[in-house]
N, C-alpha and C. Protein backbone atom coordinates (compact mmCIF):
# COMPACT_ATOMS: atom_id res chain seq x y z
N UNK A 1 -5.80 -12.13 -19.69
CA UNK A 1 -5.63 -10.80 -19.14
C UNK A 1 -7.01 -10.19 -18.84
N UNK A 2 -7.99 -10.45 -19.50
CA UNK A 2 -8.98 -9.62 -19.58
C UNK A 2 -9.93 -10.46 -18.38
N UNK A 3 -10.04 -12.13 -18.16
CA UNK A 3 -10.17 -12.39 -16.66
C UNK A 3 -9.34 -11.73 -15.63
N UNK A 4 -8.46 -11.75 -15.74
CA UNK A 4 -7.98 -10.73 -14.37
C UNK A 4 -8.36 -9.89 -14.38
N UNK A 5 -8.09 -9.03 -15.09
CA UNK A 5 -8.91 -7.70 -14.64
C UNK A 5 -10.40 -7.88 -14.25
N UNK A 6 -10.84 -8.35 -14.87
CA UNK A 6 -12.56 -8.93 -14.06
C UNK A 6 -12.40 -9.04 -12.63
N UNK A 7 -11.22 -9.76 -12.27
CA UNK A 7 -11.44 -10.35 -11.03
C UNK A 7 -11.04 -9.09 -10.55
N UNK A 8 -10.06 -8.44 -10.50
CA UNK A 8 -9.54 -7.23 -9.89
C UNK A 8 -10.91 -5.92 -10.22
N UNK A 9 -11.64 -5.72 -10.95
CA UNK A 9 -12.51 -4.90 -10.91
C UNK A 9 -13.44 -4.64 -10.18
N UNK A 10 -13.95 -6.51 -9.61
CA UNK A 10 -14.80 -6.38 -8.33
C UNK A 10 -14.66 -5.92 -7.41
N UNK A 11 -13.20 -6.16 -7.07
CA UNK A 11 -12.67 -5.31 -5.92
C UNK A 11 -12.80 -5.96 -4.42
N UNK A 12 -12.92 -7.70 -4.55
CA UNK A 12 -12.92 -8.40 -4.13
C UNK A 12 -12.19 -9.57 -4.37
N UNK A 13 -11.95 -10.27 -3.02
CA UNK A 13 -11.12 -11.07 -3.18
C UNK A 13 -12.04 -12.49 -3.65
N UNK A 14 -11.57 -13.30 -4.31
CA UNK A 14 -12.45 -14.82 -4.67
C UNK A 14 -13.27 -15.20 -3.53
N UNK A 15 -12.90 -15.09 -2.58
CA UNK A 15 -13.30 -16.23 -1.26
C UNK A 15 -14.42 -14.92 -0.44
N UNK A 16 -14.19 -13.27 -0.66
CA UNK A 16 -15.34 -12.50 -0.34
C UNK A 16 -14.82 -12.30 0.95
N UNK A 17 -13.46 -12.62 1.26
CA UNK A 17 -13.22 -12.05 2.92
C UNK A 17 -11.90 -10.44 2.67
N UNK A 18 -12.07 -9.87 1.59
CA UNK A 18 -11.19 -8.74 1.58
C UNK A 18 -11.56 -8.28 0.25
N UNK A 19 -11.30 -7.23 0.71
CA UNK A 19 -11.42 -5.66 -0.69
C UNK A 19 -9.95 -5.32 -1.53
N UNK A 20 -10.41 -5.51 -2.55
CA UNK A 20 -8.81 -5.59 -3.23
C UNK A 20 -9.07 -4.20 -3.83
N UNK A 21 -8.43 -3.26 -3.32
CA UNK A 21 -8.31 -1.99 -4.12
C UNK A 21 -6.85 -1.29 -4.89
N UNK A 22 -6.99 -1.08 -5.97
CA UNK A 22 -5.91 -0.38 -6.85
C UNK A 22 -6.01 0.61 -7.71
N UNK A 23 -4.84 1.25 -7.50
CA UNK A 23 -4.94 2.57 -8.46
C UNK A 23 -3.79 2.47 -9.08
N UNK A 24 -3.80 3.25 -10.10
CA UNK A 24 -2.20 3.83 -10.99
C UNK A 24 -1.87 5.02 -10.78
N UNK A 25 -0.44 5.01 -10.41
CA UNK A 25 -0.37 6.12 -10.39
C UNK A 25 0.80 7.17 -11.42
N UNK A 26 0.30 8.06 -11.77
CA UNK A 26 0.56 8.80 -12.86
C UNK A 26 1.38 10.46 -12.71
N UNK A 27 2.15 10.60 -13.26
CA UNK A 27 2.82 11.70 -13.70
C UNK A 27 2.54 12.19 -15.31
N UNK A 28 1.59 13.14 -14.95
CA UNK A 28 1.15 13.92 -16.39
C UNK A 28 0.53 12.83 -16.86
N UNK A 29 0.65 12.40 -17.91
CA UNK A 29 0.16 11.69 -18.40
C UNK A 29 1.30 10.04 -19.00
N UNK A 30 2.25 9.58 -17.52
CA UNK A 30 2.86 9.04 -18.13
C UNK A 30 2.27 8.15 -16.67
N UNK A 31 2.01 6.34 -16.99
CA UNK A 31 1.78 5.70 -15.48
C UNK A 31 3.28 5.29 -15.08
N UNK A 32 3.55 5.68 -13.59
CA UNK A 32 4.95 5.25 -13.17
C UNK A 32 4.72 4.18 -12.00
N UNK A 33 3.45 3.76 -11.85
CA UNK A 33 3.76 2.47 -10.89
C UNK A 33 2.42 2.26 -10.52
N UNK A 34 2.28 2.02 -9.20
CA UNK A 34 0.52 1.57 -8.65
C UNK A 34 0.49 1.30 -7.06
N UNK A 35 -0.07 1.51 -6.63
CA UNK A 35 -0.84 1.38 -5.37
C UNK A 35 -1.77 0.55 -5.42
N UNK A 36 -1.72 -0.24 -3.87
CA UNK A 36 -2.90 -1.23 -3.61
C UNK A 36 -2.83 -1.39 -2.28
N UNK A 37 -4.24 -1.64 -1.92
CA UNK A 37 -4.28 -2.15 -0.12
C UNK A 37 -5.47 -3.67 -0.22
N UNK A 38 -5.12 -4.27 0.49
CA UNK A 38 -6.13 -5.41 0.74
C UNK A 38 -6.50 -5.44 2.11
N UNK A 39 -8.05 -5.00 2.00
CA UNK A 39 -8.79 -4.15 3.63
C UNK A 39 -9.47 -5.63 4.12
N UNK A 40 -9.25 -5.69 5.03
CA UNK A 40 -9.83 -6.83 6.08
C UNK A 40 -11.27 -6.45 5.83
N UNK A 41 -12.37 -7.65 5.88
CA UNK A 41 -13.76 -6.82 5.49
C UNK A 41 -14.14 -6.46 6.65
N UNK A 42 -13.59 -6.69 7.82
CA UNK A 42 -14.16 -5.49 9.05
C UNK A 42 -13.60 -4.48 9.19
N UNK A 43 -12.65 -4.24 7.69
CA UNK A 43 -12.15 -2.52 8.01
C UNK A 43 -11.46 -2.40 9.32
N UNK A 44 -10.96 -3.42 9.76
CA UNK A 44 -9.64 -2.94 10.70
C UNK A 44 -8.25 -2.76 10.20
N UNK A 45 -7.97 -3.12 9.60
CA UNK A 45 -6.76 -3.32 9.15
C UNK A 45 -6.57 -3.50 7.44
N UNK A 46 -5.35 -2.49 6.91
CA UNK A 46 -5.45 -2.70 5.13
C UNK A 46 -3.77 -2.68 5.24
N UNK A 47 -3.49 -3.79 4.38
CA UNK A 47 -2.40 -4.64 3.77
C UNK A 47 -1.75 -3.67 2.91
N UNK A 48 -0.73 -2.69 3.03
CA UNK A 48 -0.75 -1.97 1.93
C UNK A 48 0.69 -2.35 0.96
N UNK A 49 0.65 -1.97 -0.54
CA UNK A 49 1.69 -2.47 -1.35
C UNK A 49 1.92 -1.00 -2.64
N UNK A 50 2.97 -1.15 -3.22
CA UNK A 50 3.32 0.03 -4.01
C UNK A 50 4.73 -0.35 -5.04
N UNK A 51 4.58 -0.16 -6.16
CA UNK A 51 5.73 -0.05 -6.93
C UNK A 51 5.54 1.24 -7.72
N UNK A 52 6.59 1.39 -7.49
CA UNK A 52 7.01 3.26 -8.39
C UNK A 52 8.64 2.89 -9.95
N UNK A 53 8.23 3.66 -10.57
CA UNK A 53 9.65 3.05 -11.92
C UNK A 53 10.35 3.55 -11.49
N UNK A 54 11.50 2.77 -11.62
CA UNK A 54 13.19 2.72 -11.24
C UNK A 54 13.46 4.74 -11.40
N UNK A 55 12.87 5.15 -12.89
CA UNK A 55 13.02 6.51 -13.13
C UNK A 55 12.81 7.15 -12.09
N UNK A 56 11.21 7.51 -11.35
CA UNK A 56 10.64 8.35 -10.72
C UNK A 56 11.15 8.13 -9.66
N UNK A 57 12.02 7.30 -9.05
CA UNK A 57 12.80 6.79 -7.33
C UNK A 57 12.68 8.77 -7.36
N UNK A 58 12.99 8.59 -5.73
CA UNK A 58 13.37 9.76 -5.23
C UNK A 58 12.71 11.29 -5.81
N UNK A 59 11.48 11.12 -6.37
CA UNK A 59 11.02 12.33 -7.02
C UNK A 59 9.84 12.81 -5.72
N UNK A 60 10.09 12.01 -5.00
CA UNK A 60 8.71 11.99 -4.52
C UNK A 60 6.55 11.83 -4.73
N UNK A 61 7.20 10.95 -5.68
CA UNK A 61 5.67 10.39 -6.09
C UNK A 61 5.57 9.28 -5.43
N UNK A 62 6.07 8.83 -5.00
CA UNK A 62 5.93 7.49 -4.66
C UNK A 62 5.39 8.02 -2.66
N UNK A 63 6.17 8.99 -2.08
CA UNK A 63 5.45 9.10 -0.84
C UNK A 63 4.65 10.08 -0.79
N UNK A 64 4.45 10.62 -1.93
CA UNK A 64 2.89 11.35 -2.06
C UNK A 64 1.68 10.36 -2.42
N UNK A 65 1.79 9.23 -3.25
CA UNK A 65 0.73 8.26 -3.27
C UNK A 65 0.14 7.44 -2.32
N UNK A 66 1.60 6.67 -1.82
CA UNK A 66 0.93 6.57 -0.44
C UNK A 66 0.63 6.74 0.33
N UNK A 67 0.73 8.37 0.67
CA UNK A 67 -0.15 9.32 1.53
C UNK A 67 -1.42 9.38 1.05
N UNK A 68 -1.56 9.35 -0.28
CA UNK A 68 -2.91 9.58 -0.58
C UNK A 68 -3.75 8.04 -0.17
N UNK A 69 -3.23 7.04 -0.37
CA UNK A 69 -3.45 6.06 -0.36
C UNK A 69 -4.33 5.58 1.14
N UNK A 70 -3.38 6.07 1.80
CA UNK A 70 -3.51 6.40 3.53
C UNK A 70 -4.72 7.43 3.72
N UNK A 71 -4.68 8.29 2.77
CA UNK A 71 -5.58 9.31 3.37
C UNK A 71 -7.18 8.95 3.04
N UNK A 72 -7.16 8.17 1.97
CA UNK A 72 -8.10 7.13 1.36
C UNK A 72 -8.64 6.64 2.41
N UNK A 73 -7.68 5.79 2.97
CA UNK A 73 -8.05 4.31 3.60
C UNK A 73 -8.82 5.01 4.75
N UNK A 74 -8.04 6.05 5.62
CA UNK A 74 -8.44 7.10 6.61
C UNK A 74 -9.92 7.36 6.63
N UNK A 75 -9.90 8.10 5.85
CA UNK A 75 -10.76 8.98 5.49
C UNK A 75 -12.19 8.27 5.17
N UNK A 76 -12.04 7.84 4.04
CA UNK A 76 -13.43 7.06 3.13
C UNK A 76 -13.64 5.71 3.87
N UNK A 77 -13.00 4.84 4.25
CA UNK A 77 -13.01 3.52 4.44
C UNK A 77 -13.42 3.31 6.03
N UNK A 78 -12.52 4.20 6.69
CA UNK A 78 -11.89 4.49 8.36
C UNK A 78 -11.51 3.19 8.86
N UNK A 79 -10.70 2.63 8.21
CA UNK A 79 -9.49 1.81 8.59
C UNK A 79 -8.65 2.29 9.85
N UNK A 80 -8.63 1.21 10.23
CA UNK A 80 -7.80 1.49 12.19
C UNK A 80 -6.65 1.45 11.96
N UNK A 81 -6.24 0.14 11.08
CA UNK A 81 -4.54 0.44 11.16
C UNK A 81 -4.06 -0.14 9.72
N UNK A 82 -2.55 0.20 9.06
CA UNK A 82 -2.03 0.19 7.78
C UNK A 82 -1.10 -0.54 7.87
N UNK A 83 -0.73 -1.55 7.80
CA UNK A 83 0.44 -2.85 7.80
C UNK A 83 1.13 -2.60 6.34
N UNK A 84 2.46 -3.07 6.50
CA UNK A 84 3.45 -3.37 5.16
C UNK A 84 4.67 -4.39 5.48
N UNK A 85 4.65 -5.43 4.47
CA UNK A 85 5.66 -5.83 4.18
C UNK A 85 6.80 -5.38 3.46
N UNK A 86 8.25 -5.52 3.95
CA UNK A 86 9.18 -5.03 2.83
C UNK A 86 10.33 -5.78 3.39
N UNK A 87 10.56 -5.45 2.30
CA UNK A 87 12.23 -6.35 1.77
C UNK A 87 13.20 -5.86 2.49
N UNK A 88 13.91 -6.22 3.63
CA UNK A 88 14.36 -5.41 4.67
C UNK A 88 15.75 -5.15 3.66
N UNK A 89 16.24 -5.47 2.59
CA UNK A 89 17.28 -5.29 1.76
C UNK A 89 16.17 -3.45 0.92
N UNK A 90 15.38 -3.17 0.96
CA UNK A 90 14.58 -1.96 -0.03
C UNK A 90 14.57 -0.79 0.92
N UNK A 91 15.79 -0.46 0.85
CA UNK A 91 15.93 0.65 1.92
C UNK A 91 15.06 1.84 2.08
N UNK A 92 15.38 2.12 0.64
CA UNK A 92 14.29 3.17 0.38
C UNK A 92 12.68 3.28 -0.05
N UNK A 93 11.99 1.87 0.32
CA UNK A 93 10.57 1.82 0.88
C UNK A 93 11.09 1.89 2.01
N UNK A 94 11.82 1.52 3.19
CA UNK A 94 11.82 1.43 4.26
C UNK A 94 12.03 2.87 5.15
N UNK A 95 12.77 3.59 3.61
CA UNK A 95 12.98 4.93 4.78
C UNK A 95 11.13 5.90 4.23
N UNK A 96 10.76 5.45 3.24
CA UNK A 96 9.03 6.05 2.70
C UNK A 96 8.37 6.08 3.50
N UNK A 97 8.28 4.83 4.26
CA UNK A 97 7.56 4.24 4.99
C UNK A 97 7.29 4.42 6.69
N UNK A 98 8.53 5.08 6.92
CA UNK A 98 9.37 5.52 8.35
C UNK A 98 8.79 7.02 7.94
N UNK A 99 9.16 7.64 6.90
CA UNK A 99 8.99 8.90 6.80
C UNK A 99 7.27 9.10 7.21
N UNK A 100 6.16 8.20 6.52
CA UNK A 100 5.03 8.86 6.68
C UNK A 100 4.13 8.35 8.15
N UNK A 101 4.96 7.85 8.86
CA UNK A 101 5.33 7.40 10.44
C UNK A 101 5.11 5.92 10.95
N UNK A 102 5.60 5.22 9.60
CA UNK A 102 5.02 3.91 9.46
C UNK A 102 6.49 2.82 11.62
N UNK A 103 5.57 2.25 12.14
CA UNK A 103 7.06 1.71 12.63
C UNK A 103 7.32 0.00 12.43
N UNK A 104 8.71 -0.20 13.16
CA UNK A 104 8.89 -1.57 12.70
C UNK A 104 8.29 -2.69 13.96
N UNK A 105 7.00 -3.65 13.29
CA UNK A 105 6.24 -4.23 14.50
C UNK A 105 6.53 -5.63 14.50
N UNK A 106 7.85 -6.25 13.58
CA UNK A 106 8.19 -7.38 13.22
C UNK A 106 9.52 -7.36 12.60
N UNK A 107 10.19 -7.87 13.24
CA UNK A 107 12.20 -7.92 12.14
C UNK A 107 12.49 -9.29 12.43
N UNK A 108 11.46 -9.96 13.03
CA UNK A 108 11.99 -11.62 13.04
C UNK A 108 12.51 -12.27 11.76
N UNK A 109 11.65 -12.00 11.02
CA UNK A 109 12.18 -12.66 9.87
C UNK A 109 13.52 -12.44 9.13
N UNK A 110 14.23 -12.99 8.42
CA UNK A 110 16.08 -12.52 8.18
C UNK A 110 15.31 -11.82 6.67
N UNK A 111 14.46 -12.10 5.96
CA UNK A 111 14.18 -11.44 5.11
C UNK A 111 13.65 -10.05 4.75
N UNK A 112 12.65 -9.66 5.86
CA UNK A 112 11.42 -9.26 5.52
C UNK A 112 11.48 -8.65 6.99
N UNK A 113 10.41 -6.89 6.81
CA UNK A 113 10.29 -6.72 7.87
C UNK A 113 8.72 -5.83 7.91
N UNK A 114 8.30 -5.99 8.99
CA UNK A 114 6.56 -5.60 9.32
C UNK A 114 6.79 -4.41 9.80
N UNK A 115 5.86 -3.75 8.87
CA UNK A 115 5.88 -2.18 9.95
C UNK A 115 4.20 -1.93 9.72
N UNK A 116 3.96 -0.80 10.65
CA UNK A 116 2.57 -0.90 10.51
C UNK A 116 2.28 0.94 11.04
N UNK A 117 0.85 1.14 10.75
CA UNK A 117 0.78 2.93 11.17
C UNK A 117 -0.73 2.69 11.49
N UNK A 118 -1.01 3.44 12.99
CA UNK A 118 -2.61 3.43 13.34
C UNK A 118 -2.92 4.23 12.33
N UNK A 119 -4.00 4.13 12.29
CA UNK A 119 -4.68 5.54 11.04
C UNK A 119 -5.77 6.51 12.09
N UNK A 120 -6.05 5.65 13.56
CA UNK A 120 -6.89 6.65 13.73
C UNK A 120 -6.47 6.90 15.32
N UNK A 121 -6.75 7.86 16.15
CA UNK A 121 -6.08 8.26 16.82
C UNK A 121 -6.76 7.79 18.59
């Protein structure tokens, strides 16, 4: 455990071609899930991912983080565009994701579907 986290602290990927960034994210003082993006190292493009606890569904922490997450990537990084995979069965990442104007740029797959959001205008 305590190698992983090493590796995840650098904030790099092994091979040095992506930025592995993560946060927790927290209610008061309780952690209900986490955020992460994996940024292309030319900062065009960040991979983004999120689990929130079964509890907090629908409280809205979960599409306030990844706004922040976004506003991060935006902002500090200036990332061009925000890609996601999801479980085309996870409705409700799918409607999170729609909500913060994410669209769908891939449904080929029977599993899985690509959506993605420019970040800059």
């Amino acid at each position: 455990m305590r190698e992983r986290y090493r590796r995840l602290e650098k904030r790099r990927s092994p091979d040095g071609t992506a930025l592995w960034l993560n946060w927790a994210v927290v209610s008061g003082v309780t952690a209900v899930g986490f955020v992460q993006a994996t940024v292309a190292v030319d900062l065009s493009e960040a991979e983004i991912a999120y689990v929130i606890g079964m509890p907090f569904w629908s409280s809205g922490i979960g599409t306030e983080a990844v706004r922040l997450l976004l506003e991060f990537l935006r902002e500090q990084l200036h990332i061009r565009n925000a890609v996601a995979t999801v479980d085309n069965r996870n409705v409700r990442s799918l409607r999170l994701l729609r909500r913060l104007g994410f669209l769908t740029t891939d449904d080929s797959d029977p599993e899985n579907v690509r959506l993605a959001l420019p970040l800059v205008s």
